[in-house]
Structures are given as C-alpha cells and as structure tokens.
N, C-alpha and C. Protein backbone atom coordinates (compact mmCIF):
# COMPACT_ATOMS: atom_id res chain seq x y z
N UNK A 1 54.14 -29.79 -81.40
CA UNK A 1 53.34 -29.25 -80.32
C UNK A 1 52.02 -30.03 -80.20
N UNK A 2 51.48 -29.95 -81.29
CA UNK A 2 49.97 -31.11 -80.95
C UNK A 2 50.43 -32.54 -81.06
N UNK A 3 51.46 -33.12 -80.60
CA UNK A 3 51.75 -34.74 -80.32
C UNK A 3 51.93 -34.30 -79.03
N UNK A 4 52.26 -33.30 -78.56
CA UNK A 4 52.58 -33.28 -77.03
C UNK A 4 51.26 -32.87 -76.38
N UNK A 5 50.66 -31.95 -76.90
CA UNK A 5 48.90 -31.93 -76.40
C UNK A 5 48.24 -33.61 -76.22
N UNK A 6 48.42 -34.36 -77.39
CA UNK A 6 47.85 -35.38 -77.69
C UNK A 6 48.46 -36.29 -76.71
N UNK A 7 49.72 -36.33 -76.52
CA UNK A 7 50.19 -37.28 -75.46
C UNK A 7 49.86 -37.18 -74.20
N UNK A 8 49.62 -35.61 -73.71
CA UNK A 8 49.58 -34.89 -72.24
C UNK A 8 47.70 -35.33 -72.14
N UNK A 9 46.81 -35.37 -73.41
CA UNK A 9 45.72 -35.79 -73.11
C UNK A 9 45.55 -37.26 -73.15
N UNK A 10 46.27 -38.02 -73.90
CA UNK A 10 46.36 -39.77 -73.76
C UNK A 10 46.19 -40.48 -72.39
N UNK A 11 47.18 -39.66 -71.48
CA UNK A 11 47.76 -40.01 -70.05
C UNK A 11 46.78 -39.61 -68.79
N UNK A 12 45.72 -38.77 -69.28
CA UNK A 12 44.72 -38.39 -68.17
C UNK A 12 45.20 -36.95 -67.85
N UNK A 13 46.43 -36.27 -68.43
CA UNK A 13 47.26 -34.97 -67.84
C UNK A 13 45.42 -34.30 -67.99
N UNK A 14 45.71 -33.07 -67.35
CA UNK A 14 44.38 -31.84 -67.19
C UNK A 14 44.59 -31.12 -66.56
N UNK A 15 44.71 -29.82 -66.73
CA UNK A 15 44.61 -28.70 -66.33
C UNK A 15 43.93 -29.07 -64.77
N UNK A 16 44.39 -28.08 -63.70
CA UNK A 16 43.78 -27.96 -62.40
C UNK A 16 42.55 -27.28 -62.51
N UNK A 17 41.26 -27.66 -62.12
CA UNK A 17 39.82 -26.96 -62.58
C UNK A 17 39.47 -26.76 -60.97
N UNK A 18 38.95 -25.66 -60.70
CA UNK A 18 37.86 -25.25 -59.39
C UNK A 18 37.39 -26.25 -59.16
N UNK A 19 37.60 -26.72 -57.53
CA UNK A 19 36.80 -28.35 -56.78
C UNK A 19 35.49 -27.84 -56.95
N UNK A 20 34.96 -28.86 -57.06
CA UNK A 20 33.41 -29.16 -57.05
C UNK A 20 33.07 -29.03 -55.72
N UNK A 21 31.71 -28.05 -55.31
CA UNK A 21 31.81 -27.83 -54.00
C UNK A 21 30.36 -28.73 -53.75
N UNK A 22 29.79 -29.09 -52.51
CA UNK A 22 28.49 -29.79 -52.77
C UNK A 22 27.47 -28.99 -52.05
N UNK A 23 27.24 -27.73 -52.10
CA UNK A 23 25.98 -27.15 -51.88
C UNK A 23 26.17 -25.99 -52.92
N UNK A 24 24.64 -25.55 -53.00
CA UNK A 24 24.68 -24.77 -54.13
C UNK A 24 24.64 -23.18 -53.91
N UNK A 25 24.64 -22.97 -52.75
CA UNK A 25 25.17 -21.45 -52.39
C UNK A 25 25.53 -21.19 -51.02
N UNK A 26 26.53 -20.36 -50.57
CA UNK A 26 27.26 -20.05 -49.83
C UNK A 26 27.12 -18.56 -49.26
N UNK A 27 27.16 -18.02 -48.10
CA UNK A 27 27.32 -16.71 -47.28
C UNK A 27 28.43 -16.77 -46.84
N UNK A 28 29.14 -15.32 -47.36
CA UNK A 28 30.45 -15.24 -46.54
C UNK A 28 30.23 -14.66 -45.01
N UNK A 29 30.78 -15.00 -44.01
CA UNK A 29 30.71 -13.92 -42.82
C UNK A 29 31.42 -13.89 -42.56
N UNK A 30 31.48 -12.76 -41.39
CA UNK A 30 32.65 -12.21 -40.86
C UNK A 30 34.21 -11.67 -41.29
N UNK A 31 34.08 -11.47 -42.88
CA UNK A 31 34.86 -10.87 -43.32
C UNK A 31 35.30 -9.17 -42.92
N UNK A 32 36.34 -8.32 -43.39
CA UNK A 32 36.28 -7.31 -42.83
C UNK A 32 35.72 -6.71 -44.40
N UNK A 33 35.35 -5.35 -44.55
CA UNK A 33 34.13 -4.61 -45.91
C UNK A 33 35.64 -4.56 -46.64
N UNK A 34 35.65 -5.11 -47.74
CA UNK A 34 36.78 -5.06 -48.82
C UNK A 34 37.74 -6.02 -48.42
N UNK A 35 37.52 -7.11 -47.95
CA UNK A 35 38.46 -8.10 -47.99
C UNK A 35 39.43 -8.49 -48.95
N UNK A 36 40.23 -8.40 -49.34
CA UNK A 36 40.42 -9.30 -50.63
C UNK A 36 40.57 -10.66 -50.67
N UNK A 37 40.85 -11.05 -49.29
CA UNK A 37 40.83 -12.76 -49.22
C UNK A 37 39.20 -12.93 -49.72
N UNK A 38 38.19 -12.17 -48.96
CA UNK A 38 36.92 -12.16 -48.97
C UNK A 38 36.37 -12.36 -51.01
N UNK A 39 37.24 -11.47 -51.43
CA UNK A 39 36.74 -11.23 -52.98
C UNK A 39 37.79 -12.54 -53.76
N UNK A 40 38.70 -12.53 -53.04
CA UNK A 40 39.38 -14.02 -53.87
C UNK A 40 38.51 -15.22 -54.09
N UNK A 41 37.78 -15.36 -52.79
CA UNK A 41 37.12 -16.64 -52.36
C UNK A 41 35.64 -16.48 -52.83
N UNK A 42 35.74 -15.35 -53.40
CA UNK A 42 34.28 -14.97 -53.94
C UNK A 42 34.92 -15.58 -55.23
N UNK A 43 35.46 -14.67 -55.82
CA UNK A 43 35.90 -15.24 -57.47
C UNK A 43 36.59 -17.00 -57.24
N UNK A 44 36.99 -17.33 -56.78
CA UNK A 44 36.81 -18.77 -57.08
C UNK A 44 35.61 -19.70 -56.51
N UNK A 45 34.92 -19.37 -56.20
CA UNK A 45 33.74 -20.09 -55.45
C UNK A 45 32.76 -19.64 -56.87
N UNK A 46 32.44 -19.08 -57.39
CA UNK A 46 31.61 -18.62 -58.31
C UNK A 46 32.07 -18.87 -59.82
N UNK A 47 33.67 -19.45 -59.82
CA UNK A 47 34.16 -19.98 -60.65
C UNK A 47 34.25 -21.23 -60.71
N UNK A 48 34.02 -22.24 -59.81
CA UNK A 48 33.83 -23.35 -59.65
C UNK A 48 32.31 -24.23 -60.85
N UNK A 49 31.40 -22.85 -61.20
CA UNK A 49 30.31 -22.83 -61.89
C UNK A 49 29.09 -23.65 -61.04
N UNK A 50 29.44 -24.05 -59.90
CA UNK A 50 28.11 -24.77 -59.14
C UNK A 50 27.38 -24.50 -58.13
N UNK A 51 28.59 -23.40 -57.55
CA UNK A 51 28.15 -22.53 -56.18
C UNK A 51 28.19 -21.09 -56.19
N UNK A 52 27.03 -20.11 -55.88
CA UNK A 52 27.32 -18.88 -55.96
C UNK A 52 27.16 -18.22 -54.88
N UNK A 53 27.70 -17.22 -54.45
CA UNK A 53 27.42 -16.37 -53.03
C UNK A 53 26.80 -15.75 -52.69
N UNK A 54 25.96 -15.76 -51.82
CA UNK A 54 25.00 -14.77 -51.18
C UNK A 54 25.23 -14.21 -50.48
N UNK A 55 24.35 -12.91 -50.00
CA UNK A 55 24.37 -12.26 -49.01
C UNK A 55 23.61 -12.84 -47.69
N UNK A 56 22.06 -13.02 -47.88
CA UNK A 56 21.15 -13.63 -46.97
C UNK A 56 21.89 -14.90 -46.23
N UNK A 57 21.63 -15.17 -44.96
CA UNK A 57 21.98 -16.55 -44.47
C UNK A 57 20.72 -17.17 -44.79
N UNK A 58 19.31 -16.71 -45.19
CA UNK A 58 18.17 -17.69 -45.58
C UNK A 58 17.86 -17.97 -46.56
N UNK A 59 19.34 -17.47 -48.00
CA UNK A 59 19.19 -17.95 -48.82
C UNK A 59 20.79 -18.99 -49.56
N UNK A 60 20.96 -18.94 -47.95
CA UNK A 60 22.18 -20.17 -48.56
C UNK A 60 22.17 -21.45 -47.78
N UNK A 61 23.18 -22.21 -47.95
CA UNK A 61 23.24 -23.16 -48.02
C UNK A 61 23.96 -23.87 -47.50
N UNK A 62 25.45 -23.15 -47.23
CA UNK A 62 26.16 -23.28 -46.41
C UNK A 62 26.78 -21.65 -45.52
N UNK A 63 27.15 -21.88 -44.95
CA UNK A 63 27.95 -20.32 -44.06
C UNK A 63 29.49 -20.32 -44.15
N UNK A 64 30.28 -19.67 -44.95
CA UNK A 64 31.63 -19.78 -44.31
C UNK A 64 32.12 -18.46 -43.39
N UNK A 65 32.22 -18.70 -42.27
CA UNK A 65 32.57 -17.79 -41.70
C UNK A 65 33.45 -17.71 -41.28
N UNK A 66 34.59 -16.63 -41.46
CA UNK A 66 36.09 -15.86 -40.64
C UNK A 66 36.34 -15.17 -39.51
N UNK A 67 36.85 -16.65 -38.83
CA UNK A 67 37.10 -16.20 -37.49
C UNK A 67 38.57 -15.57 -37.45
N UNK A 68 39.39 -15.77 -38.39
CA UNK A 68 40.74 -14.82 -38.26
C UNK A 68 41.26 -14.34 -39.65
N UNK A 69 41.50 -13.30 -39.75
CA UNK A 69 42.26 -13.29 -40.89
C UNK A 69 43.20 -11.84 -41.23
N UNK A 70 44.33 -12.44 -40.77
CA UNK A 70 45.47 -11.38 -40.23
C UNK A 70 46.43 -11.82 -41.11
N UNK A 71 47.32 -10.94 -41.14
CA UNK A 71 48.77 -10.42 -41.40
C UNK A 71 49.93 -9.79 -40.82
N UNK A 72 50.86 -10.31 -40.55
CA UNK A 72 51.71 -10.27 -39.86
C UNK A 72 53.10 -10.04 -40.46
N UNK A 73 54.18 -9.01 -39.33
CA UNK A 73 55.39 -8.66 -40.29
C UNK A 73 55.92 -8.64 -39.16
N UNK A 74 57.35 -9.47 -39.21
CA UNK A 74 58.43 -9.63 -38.16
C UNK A 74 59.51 -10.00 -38.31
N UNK A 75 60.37 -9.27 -37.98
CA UNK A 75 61.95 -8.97 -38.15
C UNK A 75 62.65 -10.40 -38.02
N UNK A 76 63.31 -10.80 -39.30
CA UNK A 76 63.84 -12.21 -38.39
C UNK A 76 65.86 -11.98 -38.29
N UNK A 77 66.07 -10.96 -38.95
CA UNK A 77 67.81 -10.61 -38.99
C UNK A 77 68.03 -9.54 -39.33
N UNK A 78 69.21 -8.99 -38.59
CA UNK A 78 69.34 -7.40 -38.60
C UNK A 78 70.79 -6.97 -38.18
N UNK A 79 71.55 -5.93 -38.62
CA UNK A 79 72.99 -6.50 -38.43
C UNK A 79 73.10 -5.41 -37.23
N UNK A 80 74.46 -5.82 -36.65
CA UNK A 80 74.71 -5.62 -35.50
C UNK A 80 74.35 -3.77 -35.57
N UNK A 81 74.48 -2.92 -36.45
CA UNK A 81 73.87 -1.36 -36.28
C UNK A 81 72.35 -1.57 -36.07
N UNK A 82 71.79 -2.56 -36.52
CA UNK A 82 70.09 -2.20 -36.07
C UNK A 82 69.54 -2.79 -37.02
N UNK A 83 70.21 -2.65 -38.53
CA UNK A 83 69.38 -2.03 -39.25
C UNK A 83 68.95 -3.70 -40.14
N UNK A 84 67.51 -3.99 -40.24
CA UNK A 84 66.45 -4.87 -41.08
C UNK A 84 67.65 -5.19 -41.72
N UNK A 85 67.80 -6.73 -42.35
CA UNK A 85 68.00 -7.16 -43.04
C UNK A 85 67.44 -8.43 -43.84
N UNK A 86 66.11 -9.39 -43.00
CA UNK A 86 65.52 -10.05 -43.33
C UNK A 86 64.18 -9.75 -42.41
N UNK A 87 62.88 -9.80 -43.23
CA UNK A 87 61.49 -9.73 -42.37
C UNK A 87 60.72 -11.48 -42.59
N UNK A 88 59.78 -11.73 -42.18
CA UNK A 88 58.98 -12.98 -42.23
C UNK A 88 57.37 -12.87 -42.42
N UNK A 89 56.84 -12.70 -43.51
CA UNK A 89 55.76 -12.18 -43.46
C UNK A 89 55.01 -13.36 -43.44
N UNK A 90 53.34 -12.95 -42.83
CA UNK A 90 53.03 -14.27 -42.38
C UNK A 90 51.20 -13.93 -42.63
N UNK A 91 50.38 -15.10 -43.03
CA UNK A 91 48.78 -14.55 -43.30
C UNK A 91 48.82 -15.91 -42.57
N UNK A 92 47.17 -15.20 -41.80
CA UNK A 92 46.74 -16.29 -41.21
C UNK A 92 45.05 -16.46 -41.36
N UNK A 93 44.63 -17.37 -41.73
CA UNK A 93 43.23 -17.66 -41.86
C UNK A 93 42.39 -18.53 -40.94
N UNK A 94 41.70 -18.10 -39.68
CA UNK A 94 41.00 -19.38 -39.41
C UNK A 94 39.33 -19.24 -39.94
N UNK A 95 38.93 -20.22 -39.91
CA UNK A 95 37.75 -20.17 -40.51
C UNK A 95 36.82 -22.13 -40.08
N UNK A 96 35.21 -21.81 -40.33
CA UNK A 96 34.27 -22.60 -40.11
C UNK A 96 33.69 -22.77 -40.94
N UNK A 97 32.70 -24.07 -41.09
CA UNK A 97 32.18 -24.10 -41.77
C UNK A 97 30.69 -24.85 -41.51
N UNK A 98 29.16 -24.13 -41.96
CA UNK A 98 28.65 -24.37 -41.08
C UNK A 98 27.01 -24.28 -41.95
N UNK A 99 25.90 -25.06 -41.36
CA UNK A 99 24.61 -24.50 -42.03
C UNK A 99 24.08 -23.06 -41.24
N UNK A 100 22.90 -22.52 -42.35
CA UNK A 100 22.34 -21.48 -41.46
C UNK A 100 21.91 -22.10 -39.87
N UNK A 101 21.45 -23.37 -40.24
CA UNK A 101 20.80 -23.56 -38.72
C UNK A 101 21.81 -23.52 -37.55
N UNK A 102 23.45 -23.68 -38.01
CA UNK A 102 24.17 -23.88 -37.30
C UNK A 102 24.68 -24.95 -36.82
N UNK A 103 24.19 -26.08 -37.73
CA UNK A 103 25.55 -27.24 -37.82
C UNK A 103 26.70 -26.90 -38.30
N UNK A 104 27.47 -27.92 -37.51
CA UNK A 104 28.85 -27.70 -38.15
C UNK A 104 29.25 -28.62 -39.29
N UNK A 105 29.78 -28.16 -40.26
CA UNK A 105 30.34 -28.91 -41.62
C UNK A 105 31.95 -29.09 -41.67
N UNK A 106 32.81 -27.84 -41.09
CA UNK A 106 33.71 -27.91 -41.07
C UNK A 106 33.69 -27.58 -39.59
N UNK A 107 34.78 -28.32 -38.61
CA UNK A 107 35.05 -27.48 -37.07
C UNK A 107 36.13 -26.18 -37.90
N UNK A 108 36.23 -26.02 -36.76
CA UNK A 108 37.23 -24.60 -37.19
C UNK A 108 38.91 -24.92 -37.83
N UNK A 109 39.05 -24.02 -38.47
CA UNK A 109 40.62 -24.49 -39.29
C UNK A 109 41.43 -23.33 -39.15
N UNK A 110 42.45 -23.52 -39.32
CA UNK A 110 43.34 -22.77 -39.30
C UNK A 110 44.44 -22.53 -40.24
N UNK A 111 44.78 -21.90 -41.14
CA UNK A 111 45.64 -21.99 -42.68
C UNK A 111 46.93 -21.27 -42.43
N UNK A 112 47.74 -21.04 -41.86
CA UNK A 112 49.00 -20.15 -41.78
C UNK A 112 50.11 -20.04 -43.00
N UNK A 113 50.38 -19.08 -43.48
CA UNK A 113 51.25 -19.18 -44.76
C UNK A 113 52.70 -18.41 -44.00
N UNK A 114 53.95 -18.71 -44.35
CA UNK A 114 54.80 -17.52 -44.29
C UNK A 114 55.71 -17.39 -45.43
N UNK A 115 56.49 -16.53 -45.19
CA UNK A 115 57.94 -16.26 -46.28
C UNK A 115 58.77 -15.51 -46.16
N UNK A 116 59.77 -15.86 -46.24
CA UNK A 116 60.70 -14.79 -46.11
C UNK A 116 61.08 -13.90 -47.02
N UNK A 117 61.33 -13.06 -46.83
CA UNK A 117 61.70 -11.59 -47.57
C UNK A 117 63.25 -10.95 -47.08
N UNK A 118 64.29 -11.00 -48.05
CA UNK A 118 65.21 -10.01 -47.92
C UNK A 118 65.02 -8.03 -48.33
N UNK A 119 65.54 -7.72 -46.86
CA UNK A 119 65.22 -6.12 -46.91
C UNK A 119 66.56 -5.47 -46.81
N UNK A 120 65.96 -3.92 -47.46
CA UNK A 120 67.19 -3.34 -48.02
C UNK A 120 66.62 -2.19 -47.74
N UNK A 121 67.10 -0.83 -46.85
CA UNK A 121 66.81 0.45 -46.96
C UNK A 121 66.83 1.07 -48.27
N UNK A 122 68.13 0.61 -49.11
CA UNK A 122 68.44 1.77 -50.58
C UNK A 122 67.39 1.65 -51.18
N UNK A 123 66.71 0.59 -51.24
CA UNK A 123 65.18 -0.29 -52.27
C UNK A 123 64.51 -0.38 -51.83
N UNK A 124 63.81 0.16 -50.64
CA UNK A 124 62.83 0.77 -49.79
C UNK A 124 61.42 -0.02 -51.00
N UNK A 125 61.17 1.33 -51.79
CA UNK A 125 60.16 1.02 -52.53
C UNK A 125 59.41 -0.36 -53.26
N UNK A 126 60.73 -0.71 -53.85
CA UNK A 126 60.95 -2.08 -54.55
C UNK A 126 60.57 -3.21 -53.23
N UNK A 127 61.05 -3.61 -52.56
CA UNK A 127 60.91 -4.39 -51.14
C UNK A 127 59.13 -3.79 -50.75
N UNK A 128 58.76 -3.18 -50.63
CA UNK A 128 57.13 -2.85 -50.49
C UNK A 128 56.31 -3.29 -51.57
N UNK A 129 56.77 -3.47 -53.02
CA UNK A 129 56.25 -3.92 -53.91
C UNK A 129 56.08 -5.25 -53.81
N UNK A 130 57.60 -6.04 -53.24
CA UNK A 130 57.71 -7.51 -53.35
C UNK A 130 56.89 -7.85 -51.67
N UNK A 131 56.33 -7.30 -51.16
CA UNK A 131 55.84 -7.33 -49.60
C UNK A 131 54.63 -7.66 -50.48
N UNK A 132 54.30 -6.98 -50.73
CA UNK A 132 52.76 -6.41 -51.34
C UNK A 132 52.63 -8.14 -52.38
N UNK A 133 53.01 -8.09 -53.07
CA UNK A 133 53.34 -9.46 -54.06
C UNK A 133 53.23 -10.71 -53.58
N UNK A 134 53.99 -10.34 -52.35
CA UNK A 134 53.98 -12.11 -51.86
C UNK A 134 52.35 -12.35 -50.84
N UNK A 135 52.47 -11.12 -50.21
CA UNK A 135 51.03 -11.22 -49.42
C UNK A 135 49.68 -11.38 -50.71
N UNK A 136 50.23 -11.02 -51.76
CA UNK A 136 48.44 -11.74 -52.83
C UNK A 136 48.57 -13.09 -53.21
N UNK A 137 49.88 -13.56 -53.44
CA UNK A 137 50.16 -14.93 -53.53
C UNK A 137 49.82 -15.88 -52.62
N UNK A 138 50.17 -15.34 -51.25
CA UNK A 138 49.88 -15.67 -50.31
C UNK A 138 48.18 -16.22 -50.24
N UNK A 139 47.53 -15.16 -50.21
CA UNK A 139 45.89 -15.28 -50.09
C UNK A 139 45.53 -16.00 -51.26
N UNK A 140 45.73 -15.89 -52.68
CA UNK A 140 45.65 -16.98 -53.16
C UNK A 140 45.86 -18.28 -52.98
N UNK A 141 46.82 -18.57 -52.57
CA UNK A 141 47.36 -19.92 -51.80
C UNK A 141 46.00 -20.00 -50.76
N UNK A 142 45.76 -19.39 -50.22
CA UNK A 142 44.69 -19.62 -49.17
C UNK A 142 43.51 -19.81 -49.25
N UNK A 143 42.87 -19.06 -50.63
CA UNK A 143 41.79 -19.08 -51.36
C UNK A 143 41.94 -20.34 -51.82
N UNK A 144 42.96 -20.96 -52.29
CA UNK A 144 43.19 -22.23 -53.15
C UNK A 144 42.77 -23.38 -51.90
N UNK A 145 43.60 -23.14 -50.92
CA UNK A 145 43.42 -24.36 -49.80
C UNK A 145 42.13 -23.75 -49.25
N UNK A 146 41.57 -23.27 -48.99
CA UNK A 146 39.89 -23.73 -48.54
C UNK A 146 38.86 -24.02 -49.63
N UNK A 147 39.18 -23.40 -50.74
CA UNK A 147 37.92 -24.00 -51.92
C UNK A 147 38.04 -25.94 -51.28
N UNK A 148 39.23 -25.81 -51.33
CA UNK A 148 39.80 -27.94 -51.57
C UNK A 148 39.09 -28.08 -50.27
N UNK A 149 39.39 -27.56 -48.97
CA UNK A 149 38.72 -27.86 -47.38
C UNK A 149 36.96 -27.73 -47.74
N UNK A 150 36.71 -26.67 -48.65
CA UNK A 150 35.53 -26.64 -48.61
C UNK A 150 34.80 -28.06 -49.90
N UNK A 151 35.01 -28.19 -50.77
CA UNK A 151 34.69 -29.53 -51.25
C UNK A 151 35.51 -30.73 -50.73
N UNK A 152 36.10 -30.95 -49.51
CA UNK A 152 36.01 -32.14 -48.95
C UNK A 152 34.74 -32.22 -47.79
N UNK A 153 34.38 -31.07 -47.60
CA UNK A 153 33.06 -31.12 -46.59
C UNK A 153 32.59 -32.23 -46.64
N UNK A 154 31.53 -32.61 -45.91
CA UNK A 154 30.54 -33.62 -44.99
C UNK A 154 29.44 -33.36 -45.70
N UNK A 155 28.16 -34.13 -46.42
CA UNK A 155 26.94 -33.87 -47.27
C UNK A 155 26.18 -32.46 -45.79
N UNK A 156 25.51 -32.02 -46.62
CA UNK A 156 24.34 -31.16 -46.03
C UNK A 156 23.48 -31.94 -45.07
C-alpha cells in the first residue's frame, strides 16, 4: 500500500482540491432563504480557504448572483394504461458574475444537469428517496462546475 501512495505521489497523482478563486470575498444574491445550492456553494467557496462569504455587497468583492435556479420533473415513458414508467429529472442554474460596482466578470451562464430515473408505483417511497438523491448529486455537480467557472474569472 505505501509503494502505491509513493508511486501515485512520484507521477504528480493529487487528490482534487477547491479551485483557487481570485478575490477574497464573495456575496451570494438572489438565492431563494434556504437554498441548498445556496449553502453548497457556501461550503465550498469557504473551503477553498481563500474566499469567504458575505452578506454586505460593500464588503465584498465579487457578487454571484442567481438568476435561475429550478428543478424540474417530466415524464419521459409510460405504458399504454397511463401509468409512469420512466421520469427525467432536470436542475437548472443560471447565474452572473459581477463587482459591487457592477462590472461584469462572468456574462451570464447557464448549467443544466439531467437524469433519468426508472419509476415504479409498488416502490413509491424508495423512487422519492432515489429522486431526492440524485437532485443533491445533482447540485453538487453544480456547486462543483461554478466554483471551476468562478476561478476561471477575469482579474478584478
């Protein structure tokens, strides 16, 4: 086991670490009160160790603000009685990026995730669990792709 540590560190291998973002604090806006995309992007932005979040826009540095951030559920197969047999669940993020004064750093973006899900009336419950599951994966995935959009930004 430690020749394979030792080899995996020889080669440059490393763990994936929080992008380096280049301003040193951030305002979320336009989130909805209890986001969890909102608190994802909090906990990795503050895990990054270089940028932390504010509330004030006159005490940050940059603005990220959410212009969309929805969820979506739509039937994609269903047998000839009616009844669900596959749904397509879908998160969508757009978002800016911007100074207080109101330059733009990022124009506006847009992140769309989907997946499919097999559904089953008998497993009702179970199928709401795996709904529920894929939509945090989901926002993670999303949290993951804007930290990266947000440290490719443009200097201050």
């Amino acid at each position: 086991m430690a020749a394979l540590a030792a080899a995996l560190g020889g080669c440059g291998f490393a763990l994936r670490r929080a992008p380096a973002l280049r301003f040193r604090s951030v305002q979320l806006r336009g989130f909805a009160e209890r986001s969890p995309l909102a608190e994802e992007l909090r906990r990795q932005i503050e895990a990054s160790g270089t940028t932390r979040v504010v509330e004030s826009p006159a005490d940050a540095d940059a603005v990220l603000e959410a212009l969309v951030d929805a969820r979506e559920k739509s039937v994609v197969a269903s047998t000839a009685a009616g009844q669900v047999r596959e749904v397509q669940l879908r998160a969508r993020f757009d978002f800016r990026l911007r100074t207080p004064g109101g330059r733009e750093l990022l124009a506006p973006r847009e992140i769309l995730l989907s997946r499919d899900m097999s559904y089953s009336e008998t497993i009702a419950l179970a199928k709401e669990q795996e709904e529920a599951a894929l939509y945090r994966a989901m926002q993670n995935d999303i949290a993951a792709q804007v930290m990266r959009r947000l440290a490719a930004a443009g200097p201050l």
